[in-house]
C-alpha atoms as a PDB file:
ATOM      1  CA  UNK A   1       7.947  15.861 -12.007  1.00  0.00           C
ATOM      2  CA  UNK A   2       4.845  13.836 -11.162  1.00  0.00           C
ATOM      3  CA  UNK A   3       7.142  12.843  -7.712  1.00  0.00           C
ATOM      4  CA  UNK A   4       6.821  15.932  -5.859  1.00  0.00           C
ATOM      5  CA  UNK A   5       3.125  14.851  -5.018  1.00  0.00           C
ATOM      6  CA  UNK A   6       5.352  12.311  -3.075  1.00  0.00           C
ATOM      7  CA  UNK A   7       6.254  14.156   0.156  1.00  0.00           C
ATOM      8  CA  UNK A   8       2.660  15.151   0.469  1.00  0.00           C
ATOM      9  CA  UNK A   9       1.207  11.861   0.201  1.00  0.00           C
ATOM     10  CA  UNK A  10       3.704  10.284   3.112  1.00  0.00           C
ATOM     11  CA  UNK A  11       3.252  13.767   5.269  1.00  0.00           C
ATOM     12  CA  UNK A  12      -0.531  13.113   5.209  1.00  0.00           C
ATOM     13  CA  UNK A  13      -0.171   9.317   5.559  1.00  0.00           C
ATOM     14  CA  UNK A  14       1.631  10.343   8.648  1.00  0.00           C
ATOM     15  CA  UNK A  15      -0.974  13.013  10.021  1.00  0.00           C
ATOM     16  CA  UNK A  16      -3.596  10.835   9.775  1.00  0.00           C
ATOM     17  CA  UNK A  17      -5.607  12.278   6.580  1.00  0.00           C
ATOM     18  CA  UNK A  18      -8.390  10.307   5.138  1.00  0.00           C
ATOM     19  CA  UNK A  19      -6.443   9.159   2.071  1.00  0.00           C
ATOM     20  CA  UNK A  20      -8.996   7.204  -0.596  1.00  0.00           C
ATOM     21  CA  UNK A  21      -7.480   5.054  -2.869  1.00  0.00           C
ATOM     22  CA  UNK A  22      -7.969   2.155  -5.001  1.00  0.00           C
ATOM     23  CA  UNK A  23      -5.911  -1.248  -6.621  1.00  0.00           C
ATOM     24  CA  UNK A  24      -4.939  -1.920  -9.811  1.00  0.00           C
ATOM     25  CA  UNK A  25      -3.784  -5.289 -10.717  1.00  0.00           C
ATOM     26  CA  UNK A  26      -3.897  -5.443 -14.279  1.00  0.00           C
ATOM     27  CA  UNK A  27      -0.631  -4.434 -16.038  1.00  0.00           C
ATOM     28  CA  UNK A  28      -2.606  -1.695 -17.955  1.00  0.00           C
ATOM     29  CA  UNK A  29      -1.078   2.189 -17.941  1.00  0.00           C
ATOM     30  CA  UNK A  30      -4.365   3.552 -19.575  1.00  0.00           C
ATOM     31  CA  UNK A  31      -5.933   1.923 -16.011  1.00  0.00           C
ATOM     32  CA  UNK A  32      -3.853   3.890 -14.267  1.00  0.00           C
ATOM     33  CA  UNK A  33      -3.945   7.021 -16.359  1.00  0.00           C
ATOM     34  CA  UNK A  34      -7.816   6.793 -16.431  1.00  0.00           C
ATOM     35  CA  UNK A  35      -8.181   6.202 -12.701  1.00  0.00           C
ATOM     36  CA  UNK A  36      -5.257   9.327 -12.029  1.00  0.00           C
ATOM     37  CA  UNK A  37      -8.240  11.314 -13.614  1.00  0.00           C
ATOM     38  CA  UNK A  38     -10.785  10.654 -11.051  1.00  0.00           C
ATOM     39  CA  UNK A  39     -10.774  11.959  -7.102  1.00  0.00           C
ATOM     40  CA  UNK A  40      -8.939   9.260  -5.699  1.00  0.00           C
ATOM     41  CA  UNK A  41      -6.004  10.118  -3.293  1.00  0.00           C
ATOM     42  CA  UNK A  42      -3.260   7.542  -4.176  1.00  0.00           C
ATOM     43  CA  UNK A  43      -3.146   4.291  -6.237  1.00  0.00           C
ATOM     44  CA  UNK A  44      -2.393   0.753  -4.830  1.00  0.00           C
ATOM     45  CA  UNK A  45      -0.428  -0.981  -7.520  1.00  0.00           C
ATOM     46  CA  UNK A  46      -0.483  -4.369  -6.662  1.00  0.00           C
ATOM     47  CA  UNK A  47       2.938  -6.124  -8.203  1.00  0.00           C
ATOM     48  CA  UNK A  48       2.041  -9.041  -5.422  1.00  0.00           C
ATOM     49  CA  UNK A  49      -0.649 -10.113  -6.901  1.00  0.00           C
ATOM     50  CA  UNK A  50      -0.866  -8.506 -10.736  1.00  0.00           C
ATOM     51  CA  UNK A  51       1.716  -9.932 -13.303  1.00  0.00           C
ATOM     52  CA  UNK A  52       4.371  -6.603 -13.217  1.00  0.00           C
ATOM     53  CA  UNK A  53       8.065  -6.788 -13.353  1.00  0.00           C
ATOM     54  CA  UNK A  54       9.857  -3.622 -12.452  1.00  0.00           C
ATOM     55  CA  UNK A  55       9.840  -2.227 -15.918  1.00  0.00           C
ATOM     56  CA  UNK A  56       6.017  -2.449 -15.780  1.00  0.00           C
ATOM     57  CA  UNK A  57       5.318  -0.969 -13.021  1.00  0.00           C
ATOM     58  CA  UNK A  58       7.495   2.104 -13.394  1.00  0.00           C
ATOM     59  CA  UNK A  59       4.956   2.750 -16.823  1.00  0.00           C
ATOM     60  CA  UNK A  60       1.797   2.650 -14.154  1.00  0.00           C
ATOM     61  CA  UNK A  61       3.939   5.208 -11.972  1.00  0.00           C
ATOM     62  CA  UNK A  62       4.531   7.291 -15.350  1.00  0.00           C
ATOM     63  CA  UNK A  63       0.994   7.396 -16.637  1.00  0.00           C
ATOM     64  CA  UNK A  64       0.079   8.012 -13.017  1.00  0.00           C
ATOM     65  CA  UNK A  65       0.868  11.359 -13.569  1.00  0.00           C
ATOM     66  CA  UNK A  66       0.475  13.733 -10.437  1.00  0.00           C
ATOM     67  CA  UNK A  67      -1.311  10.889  -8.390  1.00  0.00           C
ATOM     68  CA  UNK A  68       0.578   9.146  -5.931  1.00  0.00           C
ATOM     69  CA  UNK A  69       1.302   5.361  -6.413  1.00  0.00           C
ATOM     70  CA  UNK A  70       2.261   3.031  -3.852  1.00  0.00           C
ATOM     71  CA  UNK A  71       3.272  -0.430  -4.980  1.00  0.00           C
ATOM     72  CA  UNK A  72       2.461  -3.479  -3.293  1.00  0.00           C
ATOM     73  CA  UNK A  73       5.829  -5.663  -3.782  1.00  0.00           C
ATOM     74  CA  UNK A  74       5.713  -9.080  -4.352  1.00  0.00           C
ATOM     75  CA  UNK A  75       7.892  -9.737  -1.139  1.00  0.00           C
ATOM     76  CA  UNK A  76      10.105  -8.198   1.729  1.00  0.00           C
ATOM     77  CA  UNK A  77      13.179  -8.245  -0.301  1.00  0.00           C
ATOM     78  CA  UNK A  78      16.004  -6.234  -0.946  1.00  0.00           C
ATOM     79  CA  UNK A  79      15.721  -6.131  -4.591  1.00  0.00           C
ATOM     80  CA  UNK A  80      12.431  -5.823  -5.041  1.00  0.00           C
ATOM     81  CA  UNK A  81      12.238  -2.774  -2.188  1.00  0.00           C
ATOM     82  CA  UNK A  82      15.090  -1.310  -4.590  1.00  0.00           C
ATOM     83  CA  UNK A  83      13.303  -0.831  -7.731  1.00  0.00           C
ATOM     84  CA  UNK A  84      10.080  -0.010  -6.234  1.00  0.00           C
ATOM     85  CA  UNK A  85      12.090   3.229  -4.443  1.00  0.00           C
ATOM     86  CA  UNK A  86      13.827   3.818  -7.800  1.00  0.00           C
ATOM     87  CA  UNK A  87      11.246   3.817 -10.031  1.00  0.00           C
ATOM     88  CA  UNK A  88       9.821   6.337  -8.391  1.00  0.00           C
ATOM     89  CA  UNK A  89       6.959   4.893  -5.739  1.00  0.00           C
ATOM     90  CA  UNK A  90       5.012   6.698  -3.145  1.00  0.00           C
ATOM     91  CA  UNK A  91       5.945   4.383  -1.364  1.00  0.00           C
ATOM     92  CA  UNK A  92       5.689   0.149  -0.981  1.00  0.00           C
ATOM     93  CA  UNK A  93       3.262  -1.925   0.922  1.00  0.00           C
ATOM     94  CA  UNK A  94       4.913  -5.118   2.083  1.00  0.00           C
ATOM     95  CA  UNK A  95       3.020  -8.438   2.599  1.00  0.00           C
ATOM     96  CA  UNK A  96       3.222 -11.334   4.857  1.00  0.00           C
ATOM     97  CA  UNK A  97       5.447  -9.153   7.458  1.00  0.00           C
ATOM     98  CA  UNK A  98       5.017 -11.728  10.387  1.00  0.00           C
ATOM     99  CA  UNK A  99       7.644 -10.616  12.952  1.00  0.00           C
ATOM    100  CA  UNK A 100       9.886  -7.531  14.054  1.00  0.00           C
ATOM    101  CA  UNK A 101      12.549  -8.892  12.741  1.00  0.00           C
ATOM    102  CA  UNK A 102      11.415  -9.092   9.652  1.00  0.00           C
ATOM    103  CA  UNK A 103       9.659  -5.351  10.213  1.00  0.00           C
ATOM    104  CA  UNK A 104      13.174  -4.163  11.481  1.00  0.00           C
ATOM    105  CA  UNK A 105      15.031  -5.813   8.023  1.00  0.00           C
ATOM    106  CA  UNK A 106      12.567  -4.239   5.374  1.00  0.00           C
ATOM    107  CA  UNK A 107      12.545  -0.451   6.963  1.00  0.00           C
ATOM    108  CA  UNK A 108      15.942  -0.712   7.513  1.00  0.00           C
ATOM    109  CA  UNK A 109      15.888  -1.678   3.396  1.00  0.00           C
ATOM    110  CA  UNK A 110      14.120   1.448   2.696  1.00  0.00           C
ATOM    111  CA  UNK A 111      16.105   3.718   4.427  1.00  0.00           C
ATOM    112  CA  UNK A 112      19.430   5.224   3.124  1.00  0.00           C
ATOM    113  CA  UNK A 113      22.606   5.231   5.366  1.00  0.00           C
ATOM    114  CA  UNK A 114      23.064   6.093   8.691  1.00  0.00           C
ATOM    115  CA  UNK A 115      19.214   4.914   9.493  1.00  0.00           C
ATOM    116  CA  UNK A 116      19.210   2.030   7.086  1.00  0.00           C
ATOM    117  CA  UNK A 117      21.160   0.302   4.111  1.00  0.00           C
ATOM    118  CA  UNK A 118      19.167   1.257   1.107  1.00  0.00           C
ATOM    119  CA  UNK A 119      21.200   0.525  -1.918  1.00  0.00           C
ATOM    120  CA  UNK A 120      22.624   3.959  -3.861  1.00  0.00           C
ATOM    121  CA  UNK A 121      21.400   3.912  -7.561  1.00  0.00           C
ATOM    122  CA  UNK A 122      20.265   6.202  -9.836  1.00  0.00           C
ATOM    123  CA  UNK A 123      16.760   6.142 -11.366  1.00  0.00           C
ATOM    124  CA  UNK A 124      13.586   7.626 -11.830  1.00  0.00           C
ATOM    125  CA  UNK A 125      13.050   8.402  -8.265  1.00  0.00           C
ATOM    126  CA  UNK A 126      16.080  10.884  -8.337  1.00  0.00           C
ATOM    127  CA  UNK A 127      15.419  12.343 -11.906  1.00  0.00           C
ATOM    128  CA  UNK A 128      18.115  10.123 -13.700  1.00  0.00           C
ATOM    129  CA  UNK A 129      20.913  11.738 -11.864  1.00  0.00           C
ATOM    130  CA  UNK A 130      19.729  15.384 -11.837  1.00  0.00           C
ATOM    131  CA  UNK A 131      18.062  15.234  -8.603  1.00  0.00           C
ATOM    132  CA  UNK A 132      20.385  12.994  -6.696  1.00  0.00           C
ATOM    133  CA  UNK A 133      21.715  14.916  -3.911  1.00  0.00           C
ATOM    134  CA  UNK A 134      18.242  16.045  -3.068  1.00  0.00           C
ATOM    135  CA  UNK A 135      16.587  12.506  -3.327  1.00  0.00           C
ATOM    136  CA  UNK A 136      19.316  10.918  -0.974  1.00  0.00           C
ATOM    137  CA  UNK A 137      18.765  13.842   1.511  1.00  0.00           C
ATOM    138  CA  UNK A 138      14.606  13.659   1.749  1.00  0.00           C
ATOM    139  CA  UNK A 139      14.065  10.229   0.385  1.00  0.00           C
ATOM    140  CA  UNK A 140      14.016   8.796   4.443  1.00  0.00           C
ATOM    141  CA  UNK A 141      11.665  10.885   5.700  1.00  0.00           C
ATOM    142  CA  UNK A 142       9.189  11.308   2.257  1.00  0.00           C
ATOM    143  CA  UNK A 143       8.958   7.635   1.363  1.00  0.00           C
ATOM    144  CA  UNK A 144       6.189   5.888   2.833  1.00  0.00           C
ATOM    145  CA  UNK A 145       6.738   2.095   4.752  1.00  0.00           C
ATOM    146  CA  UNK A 146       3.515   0.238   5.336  1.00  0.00           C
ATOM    147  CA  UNK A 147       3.370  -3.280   6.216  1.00  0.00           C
ATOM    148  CA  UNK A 148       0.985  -5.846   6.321  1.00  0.00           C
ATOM    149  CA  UNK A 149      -0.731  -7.650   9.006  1.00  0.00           C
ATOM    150  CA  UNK A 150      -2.297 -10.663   7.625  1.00  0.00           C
ATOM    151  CA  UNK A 151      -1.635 -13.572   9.846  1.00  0.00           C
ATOM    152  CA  UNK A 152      -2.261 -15.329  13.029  1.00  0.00           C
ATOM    153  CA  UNK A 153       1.869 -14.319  13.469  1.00  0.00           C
ATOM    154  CA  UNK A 154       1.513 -11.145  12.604  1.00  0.00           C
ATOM    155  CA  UNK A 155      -1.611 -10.337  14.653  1.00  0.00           C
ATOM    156  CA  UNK A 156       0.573 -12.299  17.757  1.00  0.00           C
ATOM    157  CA  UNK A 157       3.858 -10.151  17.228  1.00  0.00           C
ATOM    158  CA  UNK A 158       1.959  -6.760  16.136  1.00  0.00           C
ATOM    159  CA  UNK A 159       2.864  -4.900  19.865  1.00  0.00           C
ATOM    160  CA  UNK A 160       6.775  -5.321  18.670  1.00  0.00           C
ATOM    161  CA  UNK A 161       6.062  -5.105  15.434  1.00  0.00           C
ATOM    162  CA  UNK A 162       4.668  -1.475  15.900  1.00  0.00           C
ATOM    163  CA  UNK A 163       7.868  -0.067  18.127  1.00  0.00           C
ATOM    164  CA  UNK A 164      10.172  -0.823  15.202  1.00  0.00           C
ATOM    165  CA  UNK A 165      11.058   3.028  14.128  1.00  0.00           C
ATOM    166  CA  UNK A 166      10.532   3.815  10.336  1.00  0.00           C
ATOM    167  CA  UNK A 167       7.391   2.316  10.002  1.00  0.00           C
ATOM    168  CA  UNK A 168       4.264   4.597   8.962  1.00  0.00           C
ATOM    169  CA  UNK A 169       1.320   2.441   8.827  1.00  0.00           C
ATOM    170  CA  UNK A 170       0.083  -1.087   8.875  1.00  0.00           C
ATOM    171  CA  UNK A 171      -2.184  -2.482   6.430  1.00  0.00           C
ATOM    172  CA  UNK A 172      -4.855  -4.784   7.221  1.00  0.00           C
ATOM    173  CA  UNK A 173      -5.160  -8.008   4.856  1.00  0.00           C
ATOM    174  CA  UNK A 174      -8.240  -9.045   5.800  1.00  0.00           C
ATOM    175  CA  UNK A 175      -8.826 -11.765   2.714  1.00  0.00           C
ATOM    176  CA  UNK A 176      -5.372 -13.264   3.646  1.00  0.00           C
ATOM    177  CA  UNK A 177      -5.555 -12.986   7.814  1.00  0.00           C
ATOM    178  CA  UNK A 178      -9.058 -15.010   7.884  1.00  0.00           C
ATOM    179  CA  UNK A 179      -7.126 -17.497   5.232  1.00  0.00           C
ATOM    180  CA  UNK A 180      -4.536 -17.556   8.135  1.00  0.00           C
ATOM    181  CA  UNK A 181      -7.156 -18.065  10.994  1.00  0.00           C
ATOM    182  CA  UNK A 182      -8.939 -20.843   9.633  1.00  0.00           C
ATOM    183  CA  UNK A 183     -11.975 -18.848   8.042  1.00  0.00           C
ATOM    184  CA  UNK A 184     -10.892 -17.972   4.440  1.00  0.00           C
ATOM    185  CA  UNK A 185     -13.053 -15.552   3.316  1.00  0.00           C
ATOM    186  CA  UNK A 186     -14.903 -14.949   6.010  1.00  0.00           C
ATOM    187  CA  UNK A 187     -13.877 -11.388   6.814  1.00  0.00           C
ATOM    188  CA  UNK A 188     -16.602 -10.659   9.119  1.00  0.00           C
ATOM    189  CA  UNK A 189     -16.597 -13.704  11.341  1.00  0.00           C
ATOM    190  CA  UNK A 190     -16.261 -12.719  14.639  1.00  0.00           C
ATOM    191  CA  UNK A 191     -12.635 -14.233  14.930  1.00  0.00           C
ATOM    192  CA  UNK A 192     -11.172 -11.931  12.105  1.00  0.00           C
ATOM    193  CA  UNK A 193     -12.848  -8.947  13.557  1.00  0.00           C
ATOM    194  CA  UNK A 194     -11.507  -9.593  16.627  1.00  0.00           C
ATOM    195  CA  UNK A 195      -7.868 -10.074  15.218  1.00  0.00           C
ATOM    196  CA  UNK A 196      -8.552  -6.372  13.248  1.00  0.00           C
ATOM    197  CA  UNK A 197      -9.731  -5.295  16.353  1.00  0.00           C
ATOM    198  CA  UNK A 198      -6.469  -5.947  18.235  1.00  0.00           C
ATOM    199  CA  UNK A 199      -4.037  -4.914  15.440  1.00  0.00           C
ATOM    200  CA  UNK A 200      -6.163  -1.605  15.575  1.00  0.00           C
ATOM    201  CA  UNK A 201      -6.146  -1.006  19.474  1.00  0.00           C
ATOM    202  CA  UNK A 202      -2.240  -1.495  19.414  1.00  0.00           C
ATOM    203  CA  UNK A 203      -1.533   0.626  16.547  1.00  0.00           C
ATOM    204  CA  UNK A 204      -4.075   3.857  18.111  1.00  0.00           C
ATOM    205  CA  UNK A 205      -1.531   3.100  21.299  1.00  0.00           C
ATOM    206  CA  UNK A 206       1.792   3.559  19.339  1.00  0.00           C
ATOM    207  CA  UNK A 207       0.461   6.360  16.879  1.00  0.00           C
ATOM    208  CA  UNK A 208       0.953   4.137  14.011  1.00  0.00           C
ATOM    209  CA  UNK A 209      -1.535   4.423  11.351  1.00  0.00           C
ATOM    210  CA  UNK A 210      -4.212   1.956   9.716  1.00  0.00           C
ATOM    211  CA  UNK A 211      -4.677   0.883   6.288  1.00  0.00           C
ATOM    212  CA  UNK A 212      -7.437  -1.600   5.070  1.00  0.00           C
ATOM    213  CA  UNK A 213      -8.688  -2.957   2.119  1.00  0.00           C
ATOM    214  CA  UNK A 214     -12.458  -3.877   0.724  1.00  0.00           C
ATOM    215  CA  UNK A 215     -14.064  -4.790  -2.606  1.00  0.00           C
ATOM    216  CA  UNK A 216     -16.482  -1.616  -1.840  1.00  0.00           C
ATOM    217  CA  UNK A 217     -17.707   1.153   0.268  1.00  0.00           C
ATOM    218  CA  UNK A 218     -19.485  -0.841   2.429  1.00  0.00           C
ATOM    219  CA  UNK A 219     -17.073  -3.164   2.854  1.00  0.00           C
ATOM    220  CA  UNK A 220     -14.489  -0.403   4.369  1.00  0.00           C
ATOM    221  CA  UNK A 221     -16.817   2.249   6.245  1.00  0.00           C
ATOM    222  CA  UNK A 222     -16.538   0.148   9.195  1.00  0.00           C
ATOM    223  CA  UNK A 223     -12.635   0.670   8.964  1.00  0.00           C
ATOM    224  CA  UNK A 224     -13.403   4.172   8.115  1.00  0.00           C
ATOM    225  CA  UNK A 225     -15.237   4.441  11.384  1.00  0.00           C
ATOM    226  CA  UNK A 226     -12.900   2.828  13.354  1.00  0.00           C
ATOM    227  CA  UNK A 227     -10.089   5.189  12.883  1.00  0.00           C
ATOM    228  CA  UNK A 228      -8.638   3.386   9.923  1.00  0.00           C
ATOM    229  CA  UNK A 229      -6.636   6.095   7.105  1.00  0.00           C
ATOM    230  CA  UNK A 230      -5.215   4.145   4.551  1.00  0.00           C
ATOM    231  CA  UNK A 231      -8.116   3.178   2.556  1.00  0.00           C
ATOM    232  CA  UNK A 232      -8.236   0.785  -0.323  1.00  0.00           C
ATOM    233  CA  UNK A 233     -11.668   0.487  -2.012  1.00  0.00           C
ATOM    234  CA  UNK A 234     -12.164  -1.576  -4.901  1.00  0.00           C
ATOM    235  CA  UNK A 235     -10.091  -3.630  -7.418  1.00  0.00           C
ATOM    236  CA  UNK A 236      -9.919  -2.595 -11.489  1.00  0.00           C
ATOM    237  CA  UNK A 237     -11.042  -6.219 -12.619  1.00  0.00           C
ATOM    238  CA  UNK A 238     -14.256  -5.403 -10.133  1.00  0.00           C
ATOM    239  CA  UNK A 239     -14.882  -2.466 -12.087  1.00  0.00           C
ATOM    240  CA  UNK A 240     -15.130  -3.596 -15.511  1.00  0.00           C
ATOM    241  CA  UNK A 241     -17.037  -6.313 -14.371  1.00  0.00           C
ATOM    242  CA  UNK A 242     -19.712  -4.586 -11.969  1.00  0.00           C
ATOM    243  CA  UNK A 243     -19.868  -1.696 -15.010  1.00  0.00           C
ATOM    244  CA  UNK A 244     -20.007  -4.610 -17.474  1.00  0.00           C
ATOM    245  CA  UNK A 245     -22.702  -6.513 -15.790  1.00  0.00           C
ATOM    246  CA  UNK A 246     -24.825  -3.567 -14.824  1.00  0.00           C
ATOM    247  CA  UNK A 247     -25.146  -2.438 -18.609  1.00  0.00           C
ATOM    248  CA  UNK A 248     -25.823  -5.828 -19.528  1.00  0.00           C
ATOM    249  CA  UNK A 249     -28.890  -6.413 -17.041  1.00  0.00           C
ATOM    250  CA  UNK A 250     -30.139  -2.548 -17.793  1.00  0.00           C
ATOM    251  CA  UNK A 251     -30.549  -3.248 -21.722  1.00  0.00           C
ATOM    252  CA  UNK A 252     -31.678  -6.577 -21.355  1.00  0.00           C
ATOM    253  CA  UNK A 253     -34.458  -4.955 -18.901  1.00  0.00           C
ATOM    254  CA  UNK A 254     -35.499  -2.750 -21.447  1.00  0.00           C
END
């Protein structure tokens, strides 16, 4: 199945590859199937943001295909982390993760007994039943945990936030942190940098990788150059609208 590209994702996550991907928020599987096409190393599947229930977002995973997906859950809760793991996910991104505690509650929510208290189901994830055994055995070490920094919390609790075992990488909201720091939108303000800045020095010290997000390339090769991984470029809606726009002003040039 398209899952065994799965392992590979998290075990380059994890050796600190350059992993390109990009987010789809519109509930759209021929988005996803297009995209799966193209060069990019994983899809973000944003079910935080984009108007998914579970059901949904397992038909993104499907059409997919080989490409790894990662979903972006709404929130750090149990039932949500479920589905996400049974449907089938890379892995999940987690937002608004302001304290260890709440870092130490969502890994252990990933992770299957003795390490954690993942709930036993069967679903996609362990091929309805026929790969069971094996997906409880390698599901803790090939599923992917990556958390979010995006707040003035977050940024203050990351050096315990990063010791908290389980978790593989830390995301960088940079939209949502300079909401949180007073300068909303402002992602370049020296403030935010400096907050990126910190959340980056801390995680190079614990060997905990990076993950951030921008609307283009220019917007992340700074990220890129500072040792960041995990790269989001881009949204879907941007697409269609930048393509859109372009044609538009070309023709009307002619």
């Amino acid at each position: 199945m398209a899952m065994k590209n799965n392992k590979a994702f998290t075990e380059r996550l994890r050796n600190g590859d350059l992993l390109i991907g990009t987010l789809i928020s519109l509930n759209s599987p021929e988005i996803a199937e297009i995209i799966s096409h193209t060069d990019y190393d994983w899809l973000f599947i944003d079910a935080e943001h984009g108007a998914f229930n579970p059901q949904q977002t397992q038909a993104m995973l499907q059409a997919a295909g080989d490409t790894p997906s990662v979903i972006r859950i709404p929130a750090g809760d149990d039932v949500w982390i479920k589905k996400a793991l049974d449907i089938g996910a890379a892995g999940i991104i987690v937002p608004q993760v302001h304290t260890a505690e709440q870092a130490e509650q969502i890994i252990n929510q990933c992770k299957y007994s003795p390490v954690g208290n993942r709930g036993v189901g069967i679903g996609r994830a362990h091929t309805y039943g026929l790969g069971f055994e094996d997906t409880i055995k390698n599901a803790n070490d090939e599923t992917a945990v990556i958390l979010q920094a995006e707040s003035r919390a977050a940024i203050d609790n990351i050096e315990d936030i990063v010791k908290i075992p389980g978790l593989d990488a830390i995301l960088i909201g940079p939209y949502d942190l300079s909401a949180s720091l007073g300068r909303i939108g402002e992602v370049n303000h020296p403030e935010v940098q400096e907050a990126i800045n910190r959340v980056a020095d801390v995680c190079k010290s614990a060997n905990i990788k990076l993950g951030y997000f921008g609307v283009n390339a220019s917007a992340v090769k700074p990220a890129m150059d500072n040792g960041f991984t995990l790269i989001t470029v881009g949204v879907d809606t941007l697409f269609v609208i930048k393509a859109a726009t372009e044609t538009l002003e070309e023709l009307k040039s002619l």
